[in-house]
N, C-alpha and C. Protein backbone atom coordinates (compact mmCIF):
# COMPACT_ATOMS: atom_id res chain seq x y z
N UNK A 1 58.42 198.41 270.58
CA UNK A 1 59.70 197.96 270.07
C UNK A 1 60.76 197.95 271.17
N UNK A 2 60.73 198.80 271.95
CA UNK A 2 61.77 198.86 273.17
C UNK A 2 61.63 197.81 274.23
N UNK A 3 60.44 197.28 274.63
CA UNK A 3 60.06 196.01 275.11
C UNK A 3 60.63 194.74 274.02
N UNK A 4 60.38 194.91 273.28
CA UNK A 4 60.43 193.53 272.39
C UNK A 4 62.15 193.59 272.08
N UNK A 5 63.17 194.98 271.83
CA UNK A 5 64.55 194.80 272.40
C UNK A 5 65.07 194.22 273.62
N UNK A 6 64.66 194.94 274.87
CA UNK A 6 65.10 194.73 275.91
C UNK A 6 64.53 193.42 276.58
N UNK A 7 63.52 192.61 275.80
CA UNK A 7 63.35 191.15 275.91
C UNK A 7 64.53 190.10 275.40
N UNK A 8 64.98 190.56 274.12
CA UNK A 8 65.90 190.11 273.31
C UNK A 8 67.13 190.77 274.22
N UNK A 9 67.55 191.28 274.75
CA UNK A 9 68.79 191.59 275.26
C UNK A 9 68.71 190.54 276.93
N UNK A 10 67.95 190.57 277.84
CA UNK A 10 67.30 189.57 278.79
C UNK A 10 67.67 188.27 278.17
N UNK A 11 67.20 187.36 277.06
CA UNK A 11 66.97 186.82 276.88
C UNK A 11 69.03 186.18 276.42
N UNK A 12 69.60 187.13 275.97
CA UNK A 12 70.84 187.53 275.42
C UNK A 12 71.77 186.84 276.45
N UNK A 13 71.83 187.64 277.44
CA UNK A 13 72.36 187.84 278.66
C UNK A 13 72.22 186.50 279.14
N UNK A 14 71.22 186.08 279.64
CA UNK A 14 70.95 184.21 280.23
C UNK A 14 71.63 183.50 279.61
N UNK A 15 71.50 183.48 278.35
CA UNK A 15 72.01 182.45 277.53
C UNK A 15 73.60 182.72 277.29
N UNK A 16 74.09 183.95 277.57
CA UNK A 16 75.76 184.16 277.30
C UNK A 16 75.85 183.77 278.88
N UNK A 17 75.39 184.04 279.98
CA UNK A 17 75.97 183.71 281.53
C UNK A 17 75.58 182.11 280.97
N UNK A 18 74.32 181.43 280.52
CA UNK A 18 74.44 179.77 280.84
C UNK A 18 75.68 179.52 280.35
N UNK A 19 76.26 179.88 278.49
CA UNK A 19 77.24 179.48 278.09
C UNK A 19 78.36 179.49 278.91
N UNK A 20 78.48 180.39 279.78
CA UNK A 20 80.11 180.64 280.30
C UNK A 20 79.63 179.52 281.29
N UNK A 21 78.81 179.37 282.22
CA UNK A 21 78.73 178.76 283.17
C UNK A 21 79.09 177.06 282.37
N UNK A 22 78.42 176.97 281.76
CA UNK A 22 78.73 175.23 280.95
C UNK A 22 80.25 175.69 280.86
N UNK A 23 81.06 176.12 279.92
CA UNK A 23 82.28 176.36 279.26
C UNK A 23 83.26 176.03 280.89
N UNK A 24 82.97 176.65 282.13
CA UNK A 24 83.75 176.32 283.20
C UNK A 24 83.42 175.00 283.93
N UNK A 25 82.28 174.29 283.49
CA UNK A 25 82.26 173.15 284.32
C UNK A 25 81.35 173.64 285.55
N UNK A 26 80.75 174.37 285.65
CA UNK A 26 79.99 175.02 286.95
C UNK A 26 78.26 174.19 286.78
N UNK A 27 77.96 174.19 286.45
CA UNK A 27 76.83 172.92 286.06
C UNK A 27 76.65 171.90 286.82
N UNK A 28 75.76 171.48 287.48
CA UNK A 28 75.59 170.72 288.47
C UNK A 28 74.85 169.65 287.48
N UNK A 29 74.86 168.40 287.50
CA UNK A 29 73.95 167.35 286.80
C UNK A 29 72.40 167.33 287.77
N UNK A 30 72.29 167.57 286.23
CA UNK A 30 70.28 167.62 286.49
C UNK A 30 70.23 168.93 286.79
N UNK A 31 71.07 170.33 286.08
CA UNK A 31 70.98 171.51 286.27
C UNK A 31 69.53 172.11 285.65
N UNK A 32 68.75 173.10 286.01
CA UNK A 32 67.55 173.36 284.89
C UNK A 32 68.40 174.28 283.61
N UNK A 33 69.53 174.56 283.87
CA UNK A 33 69.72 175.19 283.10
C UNK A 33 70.87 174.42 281.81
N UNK A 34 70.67 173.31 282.41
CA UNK A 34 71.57 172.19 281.15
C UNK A 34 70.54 171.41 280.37
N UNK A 35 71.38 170.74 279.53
CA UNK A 35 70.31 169.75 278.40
C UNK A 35 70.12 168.47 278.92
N UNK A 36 69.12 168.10 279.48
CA UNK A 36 68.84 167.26 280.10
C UNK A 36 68.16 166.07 279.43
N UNK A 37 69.60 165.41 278.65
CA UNK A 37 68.57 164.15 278.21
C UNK A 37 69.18 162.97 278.61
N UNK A 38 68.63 161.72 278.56
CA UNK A 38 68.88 160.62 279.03
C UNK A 38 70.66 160.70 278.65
N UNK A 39 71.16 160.74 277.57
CA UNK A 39 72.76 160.58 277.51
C UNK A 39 73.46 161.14 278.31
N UNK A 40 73.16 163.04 278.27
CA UNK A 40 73.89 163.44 279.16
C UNK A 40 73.65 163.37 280.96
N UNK A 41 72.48 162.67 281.12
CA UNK A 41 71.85 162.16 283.02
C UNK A 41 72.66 161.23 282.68
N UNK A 42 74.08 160.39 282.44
CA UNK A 42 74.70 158.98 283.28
C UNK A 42 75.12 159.60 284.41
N UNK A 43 76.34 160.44 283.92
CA UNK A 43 77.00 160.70 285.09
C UNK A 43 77.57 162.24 285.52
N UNK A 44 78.07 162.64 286.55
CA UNK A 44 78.48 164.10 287.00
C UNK A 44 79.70 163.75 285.74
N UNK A 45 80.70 163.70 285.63
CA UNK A 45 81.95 163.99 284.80
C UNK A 45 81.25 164.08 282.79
N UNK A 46 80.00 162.86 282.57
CA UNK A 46 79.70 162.89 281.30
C UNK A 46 79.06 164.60 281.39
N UNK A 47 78.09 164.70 282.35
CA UNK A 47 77.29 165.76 281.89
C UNK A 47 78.45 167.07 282.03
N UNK A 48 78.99 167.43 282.51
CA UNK A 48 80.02 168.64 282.58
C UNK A 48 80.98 168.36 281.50
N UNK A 49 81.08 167.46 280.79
CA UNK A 49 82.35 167.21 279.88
C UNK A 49 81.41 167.59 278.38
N UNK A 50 80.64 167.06 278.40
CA UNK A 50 79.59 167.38 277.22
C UNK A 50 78.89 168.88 277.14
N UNK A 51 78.72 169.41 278.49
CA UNK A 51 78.11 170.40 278.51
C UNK A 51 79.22 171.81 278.25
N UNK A 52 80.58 171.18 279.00
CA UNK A 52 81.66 172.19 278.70
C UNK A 52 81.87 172.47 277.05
N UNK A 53 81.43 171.35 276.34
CA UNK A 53 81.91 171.02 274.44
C UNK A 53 80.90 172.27 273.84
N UNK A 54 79.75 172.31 274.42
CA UNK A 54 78.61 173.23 273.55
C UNK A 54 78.29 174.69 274.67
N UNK A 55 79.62 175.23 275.49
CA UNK A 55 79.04 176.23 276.15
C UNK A 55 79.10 177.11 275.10
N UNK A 56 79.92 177.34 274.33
CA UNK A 56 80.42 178.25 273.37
C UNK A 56 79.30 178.44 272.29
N UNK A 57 78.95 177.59 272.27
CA UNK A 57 77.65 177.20 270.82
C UNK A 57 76.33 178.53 271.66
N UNK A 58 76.20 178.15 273.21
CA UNK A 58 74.95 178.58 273.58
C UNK A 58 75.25 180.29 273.63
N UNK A 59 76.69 180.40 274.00
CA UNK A 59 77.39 181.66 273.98
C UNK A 59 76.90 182.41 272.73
N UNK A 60 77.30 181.93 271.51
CA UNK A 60 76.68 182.64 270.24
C UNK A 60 75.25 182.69 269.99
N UNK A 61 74.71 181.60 270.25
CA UNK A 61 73.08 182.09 270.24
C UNK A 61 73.02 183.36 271.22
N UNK A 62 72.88 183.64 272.65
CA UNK A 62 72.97 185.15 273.71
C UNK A 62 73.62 185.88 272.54
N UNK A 63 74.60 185.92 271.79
CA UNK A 63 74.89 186.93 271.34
C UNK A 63 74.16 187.45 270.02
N UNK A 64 73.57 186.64 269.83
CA UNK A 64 72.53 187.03 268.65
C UNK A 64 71.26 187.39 268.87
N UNK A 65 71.03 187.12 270.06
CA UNK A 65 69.40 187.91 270.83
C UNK A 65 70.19 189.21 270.99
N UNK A 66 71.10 189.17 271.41
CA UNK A 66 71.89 190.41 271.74
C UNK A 66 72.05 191.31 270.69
N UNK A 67 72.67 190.98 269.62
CA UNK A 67 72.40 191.91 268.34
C UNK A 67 71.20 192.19 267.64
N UNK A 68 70.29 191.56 267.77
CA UNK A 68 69.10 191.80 267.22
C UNK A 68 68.30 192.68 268.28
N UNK A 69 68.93 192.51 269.78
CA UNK A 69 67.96 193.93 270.36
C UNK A 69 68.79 194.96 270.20
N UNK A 70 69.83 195.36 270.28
CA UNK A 70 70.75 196.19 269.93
C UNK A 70 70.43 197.48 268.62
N UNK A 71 70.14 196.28 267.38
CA UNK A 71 69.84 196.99 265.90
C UNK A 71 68.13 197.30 266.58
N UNK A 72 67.52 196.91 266.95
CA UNK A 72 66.26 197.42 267.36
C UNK A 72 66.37 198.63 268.06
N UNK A 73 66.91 198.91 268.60
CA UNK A 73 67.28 199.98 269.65
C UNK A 73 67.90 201.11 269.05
N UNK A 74 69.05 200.69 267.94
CA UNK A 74 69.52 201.78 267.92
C UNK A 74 69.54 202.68 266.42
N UNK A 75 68.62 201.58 265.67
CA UNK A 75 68.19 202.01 264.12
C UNK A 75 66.81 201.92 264.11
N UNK A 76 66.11 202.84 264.51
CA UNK A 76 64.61 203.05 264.43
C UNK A 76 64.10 202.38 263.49
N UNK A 77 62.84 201.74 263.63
CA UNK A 77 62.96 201.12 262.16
C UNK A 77 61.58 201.94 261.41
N UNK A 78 61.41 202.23 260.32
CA UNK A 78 59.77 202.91 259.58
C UNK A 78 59.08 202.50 259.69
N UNK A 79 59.12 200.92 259.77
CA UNK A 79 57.68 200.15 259.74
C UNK A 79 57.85 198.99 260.89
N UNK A 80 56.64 198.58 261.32
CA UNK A 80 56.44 197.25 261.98
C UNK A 80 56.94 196.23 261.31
N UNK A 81 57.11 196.09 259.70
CA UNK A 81 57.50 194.43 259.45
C UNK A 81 59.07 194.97 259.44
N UNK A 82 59.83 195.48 259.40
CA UNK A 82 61.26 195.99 259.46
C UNK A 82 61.61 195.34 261.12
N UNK A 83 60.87 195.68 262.13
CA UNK A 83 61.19 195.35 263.74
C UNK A 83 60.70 193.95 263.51
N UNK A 84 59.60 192.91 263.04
CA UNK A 84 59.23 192.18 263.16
C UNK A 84 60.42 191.03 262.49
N UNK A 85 60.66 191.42 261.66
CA UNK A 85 61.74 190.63 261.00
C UNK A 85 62.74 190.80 261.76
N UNK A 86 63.37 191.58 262.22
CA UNK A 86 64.64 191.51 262.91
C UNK A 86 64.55 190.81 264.05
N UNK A 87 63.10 190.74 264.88
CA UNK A 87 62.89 190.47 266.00
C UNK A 87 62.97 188.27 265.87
N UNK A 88 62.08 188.44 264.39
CA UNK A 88 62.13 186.66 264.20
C UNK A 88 63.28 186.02 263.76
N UNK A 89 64.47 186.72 263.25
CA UNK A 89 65.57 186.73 262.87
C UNK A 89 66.14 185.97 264.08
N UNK A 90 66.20 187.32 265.23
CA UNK A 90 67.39 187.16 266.49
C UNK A 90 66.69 185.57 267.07
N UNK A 91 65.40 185.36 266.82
CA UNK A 91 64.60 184.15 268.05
C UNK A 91 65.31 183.29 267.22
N UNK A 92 64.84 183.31 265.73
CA UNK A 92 65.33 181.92 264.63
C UNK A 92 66.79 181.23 265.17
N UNK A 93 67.50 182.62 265.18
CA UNK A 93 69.04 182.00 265.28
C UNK A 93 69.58 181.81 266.80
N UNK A 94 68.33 182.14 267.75
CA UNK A 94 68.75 181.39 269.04
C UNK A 94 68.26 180.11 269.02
N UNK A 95 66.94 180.03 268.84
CA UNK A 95 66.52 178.89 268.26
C UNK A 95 67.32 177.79 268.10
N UNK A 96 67.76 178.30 266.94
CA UNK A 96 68.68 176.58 266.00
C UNK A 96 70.11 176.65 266.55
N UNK A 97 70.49 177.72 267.22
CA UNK A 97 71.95 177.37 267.92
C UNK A 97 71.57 176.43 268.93
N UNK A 98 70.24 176.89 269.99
CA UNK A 98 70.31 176.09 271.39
C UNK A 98 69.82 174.39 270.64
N UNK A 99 69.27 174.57 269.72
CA UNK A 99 68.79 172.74 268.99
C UNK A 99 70.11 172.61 268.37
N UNK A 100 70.97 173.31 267.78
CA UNK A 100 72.41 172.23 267.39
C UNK A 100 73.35 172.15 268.93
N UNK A 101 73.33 172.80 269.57
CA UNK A 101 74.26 172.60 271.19
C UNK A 101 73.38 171.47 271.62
N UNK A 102 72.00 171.41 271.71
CA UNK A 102 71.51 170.30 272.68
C UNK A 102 72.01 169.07 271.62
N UNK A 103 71.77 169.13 270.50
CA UNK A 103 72.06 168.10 269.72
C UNK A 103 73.44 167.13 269.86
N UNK A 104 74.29 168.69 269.92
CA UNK A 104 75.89 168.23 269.79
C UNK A 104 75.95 167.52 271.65
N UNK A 105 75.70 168.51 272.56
CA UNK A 105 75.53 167.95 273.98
C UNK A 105 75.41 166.55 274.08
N UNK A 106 74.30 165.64 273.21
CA UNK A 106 73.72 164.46 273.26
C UNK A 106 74.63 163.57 272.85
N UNK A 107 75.09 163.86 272.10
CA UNK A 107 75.89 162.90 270.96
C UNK A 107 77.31 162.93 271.66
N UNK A 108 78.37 163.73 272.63
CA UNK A 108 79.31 164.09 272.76
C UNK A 108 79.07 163.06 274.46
N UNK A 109 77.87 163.14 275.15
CA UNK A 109 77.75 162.48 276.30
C UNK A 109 77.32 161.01 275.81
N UNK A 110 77.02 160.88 274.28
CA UNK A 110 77.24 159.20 274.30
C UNK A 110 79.05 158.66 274.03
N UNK A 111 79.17 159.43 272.93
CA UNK A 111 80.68 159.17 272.82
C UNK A 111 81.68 159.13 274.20
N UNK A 112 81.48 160.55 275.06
CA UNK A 112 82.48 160.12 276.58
C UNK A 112 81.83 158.81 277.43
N UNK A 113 80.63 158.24 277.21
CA UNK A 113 79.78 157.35 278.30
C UNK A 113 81.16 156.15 277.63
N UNK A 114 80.57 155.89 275.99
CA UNK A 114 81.15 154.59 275.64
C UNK A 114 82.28 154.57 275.90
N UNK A 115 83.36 155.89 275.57
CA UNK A 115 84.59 155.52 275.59
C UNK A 115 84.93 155.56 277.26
N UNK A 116 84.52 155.70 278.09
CA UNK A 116 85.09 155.34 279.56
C UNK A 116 84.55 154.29 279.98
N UNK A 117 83.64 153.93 279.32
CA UNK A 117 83.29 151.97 279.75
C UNK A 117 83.69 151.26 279.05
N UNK A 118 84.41 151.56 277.70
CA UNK A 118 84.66 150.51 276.49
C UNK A 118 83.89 149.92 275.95
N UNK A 119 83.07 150.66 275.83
CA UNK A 119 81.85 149.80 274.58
C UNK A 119 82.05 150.62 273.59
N UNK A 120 81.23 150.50 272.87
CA UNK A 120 81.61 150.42 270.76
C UNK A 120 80.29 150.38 270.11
């Protein structure tokens, strides 16, 4: 269980430093650590403008690996499915934060592409 916390706290940590790093614009296009899909690859200003919109999103997922190793750590649990659940809990809800940020990422680098070329 202390492995499978301090994975979830690792795992915490990356994802709250990627968030801050997107949130300042520090992101280089074609970063490994950005969402790399065809919308947000046009350009350096789309991908940092889109990526700055969802740092915050990736911020709360890290913080939820983060609480889920935390309660592992510091409330023993009686049984294996008590840690197991908490453990699929913290992944679930990093999970579907980093798929709604890449989502929102995508959609936010078509909207800045069109509106600085004027298409519709």
């Amino acid at each position: 269980m202390i492995i499978t916390a301090l994975a979830l706290f690792i795992v915490g940590i990356a994802l709250m430093f990627n968030g801050l790093q997107m949130r300042k614009k520090r992101l280089q296009l074609g970063s490994t650590w950005g969402f790399r899909t065809e919308d947000t690859m046009v350009s350096d200003a789309v991908w940092k403008h889109s990526h700055s919109s969802v740092g915050l999103t990736v911020m709360f997922a890290g913080l939820g690996a983060e609480i889920a190793g935390a309660i592992l750590l510091l409330i023993p649990a009686q049984s294996v499915t008590v840690s197991l659940t908490v453990t699929l809990c913290g992944l679930a809800w990093v999970a579907l934060l980093y798929l709604a940020a890449k989502s929102r990422a995508s959609e936010m680098a078509t909207r800045i592409y069109k509106s600085s070329t004027g298409r519709r």
